[in-house]
Protein backbone atom coordinates (compact mmCIF):
# COMPACT_ATOMS: atom_id res chain seq x y z
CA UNK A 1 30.72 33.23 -20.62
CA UNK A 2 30.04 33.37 -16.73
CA UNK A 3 31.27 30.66 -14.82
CA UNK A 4 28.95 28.11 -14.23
CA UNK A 5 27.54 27.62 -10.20
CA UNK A 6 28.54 23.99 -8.71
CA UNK A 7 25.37 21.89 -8.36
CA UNK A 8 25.14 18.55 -6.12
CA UNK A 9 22.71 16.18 -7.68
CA UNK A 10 21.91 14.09 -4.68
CA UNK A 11 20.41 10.77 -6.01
CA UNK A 12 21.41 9.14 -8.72
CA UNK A 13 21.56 5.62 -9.90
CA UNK A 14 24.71 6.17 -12.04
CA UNK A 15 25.21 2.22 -11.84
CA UNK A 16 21.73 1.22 -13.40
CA UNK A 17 22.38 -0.74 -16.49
CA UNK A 18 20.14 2.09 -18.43
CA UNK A 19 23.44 4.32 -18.31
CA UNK A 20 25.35 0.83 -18.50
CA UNK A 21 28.47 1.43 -20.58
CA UNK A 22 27.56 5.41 -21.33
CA UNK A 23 29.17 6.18 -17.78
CA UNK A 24 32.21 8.17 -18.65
CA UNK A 25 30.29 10.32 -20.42
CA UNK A 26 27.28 10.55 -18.19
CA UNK A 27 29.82 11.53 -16.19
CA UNK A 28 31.72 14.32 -18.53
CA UNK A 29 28.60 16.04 -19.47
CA UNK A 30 27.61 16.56 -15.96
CA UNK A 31 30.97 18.21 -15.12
CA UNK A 32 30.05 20.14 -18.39
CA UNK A 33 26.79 21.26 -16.82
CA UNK A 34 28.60 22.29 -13.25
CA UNK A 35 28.01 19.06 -11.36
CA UNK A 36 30.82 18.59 -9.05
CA UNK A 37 29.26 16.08 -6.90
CA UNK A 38 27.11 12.75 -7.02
CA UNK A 39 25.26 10.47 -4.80
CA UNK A 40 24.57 6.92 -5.73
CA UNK A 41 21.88 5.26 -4.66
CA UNK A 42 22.08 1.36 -3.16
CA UNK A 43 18.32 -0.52 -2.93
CA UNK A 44 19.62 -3.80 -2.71
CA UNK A 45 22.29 -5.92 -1.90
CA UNK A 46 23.63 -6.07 -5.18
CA UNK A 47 23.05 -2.60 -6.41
CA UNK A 48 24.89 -1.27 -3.15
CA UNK A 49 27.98 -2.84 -4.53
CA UNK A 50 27.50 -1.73 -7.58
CA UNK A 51 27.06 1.84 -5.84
CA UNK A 52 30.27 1.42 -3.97
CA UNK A 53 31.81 0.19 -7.14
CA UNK A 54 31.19 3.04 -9.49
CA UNK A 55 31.88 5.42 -6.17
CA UNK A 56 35.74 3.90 -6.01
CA UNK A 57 36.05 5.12 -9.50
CA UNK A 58 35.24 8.75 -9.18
CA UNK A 59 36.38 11.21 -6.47
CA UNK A 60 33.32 12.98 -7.35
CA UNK A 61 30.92 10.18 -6.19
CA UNK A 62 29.60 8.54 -2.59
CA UNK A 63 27.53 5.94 -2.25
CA UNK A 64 24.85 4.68 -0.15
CA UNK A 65 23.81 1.14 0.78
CA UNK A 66 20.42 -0.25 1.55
CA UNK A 67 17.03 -2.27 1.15
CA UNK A 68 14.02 -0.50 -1.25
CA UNK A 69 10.47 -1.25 -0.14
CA UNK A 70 9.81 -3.48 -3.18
CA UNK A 71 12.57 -5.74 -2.08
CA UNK A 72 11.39 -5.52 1.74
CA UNK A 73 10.33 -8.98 2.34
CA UNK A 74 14.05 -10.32 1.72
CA UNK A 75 14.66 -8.56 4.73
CA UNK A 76 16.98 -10.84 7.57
CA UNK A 77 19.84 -10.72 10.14
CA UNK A 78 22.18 -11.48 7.74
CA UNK A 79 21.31 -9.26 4.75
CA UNK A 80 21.27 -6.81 7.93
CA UNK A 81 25.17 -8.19 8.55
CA UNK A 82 26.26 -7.45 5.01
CA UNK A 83 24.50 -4.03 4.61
CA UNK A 84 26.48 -3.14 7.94
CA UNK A 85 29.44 -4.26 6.77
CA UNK A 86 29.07 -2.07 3.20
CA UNK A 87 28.31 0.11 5.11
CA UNK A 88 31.47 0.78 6.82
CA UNK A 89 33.23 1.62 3.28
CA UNK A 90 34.96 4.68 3.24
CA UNK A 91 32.45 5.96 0.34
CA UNK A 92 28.92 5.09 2.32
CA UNK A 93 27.44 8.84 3.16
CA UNK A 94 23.70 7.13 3.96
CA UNK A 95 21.65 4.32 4.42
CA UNK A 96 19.01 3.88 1.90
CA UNK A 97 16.91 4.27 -0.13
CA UNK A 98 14.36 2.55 2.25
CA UNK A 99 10.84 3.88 3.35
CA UNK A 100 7.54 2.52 2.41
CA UNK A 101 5.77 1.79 -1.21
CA UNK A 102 2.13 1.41 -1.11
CA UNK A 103 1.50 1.98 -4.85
CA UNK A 104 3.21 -0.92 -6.12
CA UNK A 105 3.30 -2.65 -2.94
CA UNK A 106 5.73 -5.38 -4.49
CA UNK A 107 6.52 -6.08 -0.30
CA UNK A 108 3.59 -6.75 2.40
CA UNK A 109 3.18 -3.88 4.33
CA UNK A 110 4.37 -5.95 7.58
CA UNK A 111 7.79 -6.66 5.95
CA UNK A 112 8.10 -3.17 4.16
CA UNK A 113 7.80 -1.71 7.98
CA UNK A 114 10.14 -4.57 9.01
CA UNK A 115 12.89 -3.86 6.97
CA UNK A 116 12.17 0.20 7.57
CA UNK A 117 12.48 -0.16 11.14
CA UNK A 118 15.58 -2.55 10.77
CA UNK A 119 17.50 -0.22 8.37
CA UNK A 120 16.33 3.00 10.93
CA UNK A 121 18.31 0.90 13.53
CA UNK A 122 21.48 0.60 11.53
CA UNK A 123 21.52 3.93 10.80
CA UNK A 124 20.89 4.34 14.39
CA UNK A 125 24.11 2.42 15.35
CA UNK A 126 26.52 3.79 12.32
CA UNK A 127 25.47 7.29 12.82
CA UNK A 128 24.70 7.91 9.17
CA UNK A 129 21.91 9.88 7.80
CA UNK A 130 18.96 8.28 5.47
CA UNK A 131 17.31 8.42 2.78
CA UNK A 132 13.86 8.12 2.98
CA UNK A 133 11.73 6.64 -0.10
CA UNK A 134 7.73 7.14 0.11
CA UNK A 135 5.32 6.57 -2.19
CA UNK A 136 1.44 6.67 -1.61
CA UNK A 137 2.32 6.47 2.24
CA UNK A 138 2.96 9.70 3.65
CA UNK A 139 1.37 9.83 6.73
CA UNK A 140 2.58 6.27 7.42
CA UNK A 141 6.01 7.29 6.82
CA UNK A 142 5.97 10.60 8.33
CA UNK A 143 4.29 8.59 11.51
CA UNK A 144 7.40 5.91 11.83
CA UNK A 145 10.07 8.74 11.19
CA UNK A 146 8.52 11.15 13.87
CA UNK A 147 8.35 8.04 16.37
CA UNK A 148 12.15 7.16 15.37
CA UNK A 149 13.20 11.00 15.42
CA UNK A 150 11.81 11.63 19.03
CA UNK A 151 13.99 8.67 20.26
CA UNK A 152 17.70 9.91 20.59
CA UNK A 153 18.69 13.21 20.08
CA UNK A 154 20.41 12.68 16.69
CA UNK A 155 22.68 15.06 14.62
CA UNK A 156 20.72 17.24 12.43
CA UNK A 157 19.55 16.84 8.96
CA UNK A 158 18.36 13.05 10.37
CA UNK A 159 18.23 12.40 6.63
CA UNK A 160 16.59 13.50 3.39
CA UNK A 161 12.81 12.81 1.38
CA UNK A 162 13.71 11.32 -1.67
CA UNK A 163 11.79 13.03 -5.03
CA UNK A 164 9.35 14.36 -2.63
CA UNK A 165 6.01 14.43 -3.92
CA UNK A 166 3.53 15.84 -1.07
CA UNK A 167 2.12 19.38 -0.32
CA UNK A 168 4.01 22.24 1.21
CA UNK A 169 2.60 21.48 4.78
CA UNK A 170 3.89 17.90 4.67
CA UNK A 171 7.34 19.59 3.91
CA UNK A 172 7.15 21.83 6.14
CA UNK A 173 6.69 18.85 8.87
CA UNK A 174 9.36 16.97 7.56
CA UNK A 175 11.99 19.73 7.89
CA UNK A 176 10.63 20.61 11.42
CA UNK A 177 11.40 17.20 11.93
CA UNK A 178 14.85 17.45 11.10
CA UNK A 179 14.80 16.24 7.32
CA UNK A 180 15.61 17.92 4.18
CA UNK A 181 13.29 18.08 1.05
CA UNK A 182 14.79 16.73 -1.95
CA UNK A 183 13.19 17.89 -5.52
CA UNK A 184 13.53 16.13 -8.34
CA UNK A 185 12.28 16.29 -12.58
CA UNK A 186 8.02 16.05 -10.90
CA UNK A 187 8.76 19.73 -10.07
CA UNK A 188 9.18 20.60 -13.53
CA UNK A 189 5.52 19.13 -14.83
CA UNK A 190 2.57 20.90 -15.74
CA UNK A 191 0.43 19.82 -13.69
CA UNK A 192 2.60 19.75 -10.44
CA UNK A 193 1.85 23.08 -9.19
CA UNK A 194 1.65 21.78 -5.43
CA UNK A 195 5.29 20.33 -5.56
CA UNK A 196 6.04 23.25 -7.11
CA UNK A 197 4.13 25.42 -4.21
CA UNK A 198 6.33 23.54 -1.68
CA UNK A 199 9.65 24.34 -3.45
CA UNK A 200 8.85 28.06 -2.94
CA UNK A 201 7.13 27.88 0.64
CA UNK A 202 10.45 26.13 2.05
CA UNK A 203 13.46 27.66 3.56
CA UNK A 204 16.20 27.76 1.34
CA UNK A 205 18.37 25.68 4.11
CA UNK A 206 15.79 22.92 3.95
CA UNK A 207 16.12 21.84 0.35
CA UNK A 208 18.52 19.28 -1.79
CA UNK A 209 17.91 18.85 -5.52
CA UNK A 210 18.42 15.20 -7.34
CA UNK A 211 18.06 13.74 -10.44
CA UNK A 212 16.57 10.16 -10.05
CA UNK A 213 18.90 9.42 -13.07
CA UNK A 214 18.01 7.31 -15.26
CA UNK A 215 14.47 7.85 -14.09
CA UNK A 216 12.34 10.74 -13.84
CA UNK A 217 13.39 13.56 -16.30
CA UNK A 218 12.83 17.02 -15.99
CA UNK A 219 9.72 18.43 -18.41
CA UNK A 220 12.28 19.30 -21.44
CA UNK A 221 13.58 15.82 -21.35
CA UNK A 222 11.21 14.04 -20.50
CA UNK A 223 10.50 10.26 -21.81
CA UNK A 224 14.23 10.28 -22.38
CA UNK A 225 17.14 8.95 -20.15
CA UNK A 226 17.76 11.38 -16.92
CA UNK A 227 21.28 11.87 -16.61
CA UNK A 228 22.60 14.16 -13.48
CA UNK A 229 23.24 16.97 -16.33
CA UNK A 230 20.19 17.82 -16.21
CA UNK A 231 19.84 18.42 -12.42
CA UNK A 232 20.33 21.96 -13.50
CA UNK A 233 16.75 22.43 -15.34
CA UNK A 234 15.13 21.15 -11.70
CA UNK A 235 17.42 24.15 -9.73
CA UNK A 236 16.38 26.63 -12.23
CA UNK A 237 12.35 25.91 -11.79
CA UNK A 238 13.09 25.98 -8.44
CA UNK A 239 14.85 29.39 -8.64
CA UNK A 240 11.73 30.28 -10.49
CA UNK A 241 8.83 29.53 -8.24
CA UNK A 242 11.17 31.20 -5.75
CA UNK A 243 12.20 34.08 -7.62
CA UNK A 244 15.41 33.69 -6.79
CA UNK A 245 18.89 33.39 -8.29
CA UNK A 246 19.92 30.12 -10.10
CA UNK A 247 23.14 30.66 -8.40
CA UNK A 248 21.56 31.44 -5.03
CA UNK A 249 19.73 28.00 -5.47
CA UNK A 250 22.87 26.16 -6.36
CA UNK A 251 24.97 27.42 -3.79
CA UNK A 252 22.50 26.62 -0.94
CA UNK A 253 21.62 23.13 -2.02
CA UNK A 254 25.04 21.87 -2.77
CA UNK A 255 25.90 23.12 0.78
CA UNK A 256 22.96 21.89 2.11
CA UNK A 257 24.25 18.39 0.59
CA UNK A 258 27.02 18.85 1.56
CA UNK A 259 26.09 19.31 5.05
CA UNK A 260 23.45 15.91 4.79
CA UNK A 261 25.66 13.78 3.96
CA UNK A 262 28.98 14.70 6.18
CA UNK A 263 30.83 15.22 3.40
């Protein structure tokens, strides 16, 4: 049997209580599957220690810390205080995930642009890249990041779309930006053939892949628990629409990961 190609499943929520107890062998089976490395996701307080938490127990594993949009309005100077001080943990790679939600819109819009700004700043003054949630607010998000993006001249990628979910132009603007696309199980639907359109338009160099685990499964698995296993069936759609290589596809996100988060 050929050896399997590494794969770098960039968002995760290994700490959700959906995977709970089943960690170690979340955890095994993705090493099974070629997984090598894993982002966990913070998007509040308490789940960015938990992020850090599961991230001390694997040398496979960084963390991020940060605010969602659904939790926006608890934004303040002193969650801001404690989000820079988690921040500062040897196993923080980003700040986020924090962008805007206007489908749910469980935060005012005033306070979900609050905290976005706010959280922009910190990453501003730690020099860490972000990762950028948006949901039914692309233009509004792409409109704040381009503002922010024009203001210092910041290390490149500035940060990554989380489970993007636009049209290849949009990505296209984004990476010209400075961002990477991140593709997630969505790419795998039926009826997704624009998300799949911008997976193939994109330069190889401008795309991460991610699970969402325990969320968002690809098509095969789908309605079941996501696990970052299964990070592999989103690279080999993506190798499809591009006609490319699964190992071609691995090799260049995982470095392209690898490069985002400074790791």
């Amino acid at each position: 049997m050929s050896e399997l190609p590494t794969l770098f499943d960039t968002h995760a929520h290994l700490h959700d209580p959906w995977i709970g107890d089943d960690l170690p062998e979340v955890m095994a089976r993705a090493s099974e599957a070629g997984v090598e490395r894993i982002v966990t996701i913070g998007c509040s307080l308490e789940d960015s220690r938990n992020a850090i938490a599961v991230a001390e127990q694997y040398d496979n594993v960084w963390a991020t810390v940060g605010l969602h949009p659904h939790d926006a309005k608890d934004w303040n100077t002193d969650l801001e205080a404690e989000f820079r001080r988690l921040a500062a943990h040897e196993r923080v790679v980003a700040i986020g995930e924090i962008g805007l939600d206007f489908y749910r819109n469980l935060s005012p819009h005033s306070d979900q642009y609050r905290a976005f700004e706010g959280q922009l700043g910190l990453a501003d003054e730690l020099e860490l890249p972000v990762v950028i949630h948006s949901r039914d607010a692309h233009e509004d998000t792409f409109g704040l990041l381009e503002d922010w993006a024009e203001q210092w001249n910041r290390p490149r990628p500035l940060g990554v779309i989380h489970c993007f979910s636009g049209d290849a132009d949009l990505a296209h603007r984004y990476h010209d930006l400075g961002f990477l696309i991140s593709f997630a199980g969505p790419v795998t639907y039926p009826k997704n053939d624009a998300l799949r359109a911008a997976a193939a338009s994109l330069p190889l160099d401008a795309i991460v892949i991610e699970t969402d685990a325990p969320y968002l499964s690809p098509q095969r698995r789908r309605g079941k628990r996501n696990e970052p296993a299964y990070v592999r069936l989103t690279a080999d759609q993506i190798a499809e629409v591009r006609g490319e290589s699964l190992e071609d596809v691995a090799a260049h996100s995982t470095a392209n990961g690898l490069r985002l988060f400074r790791i």
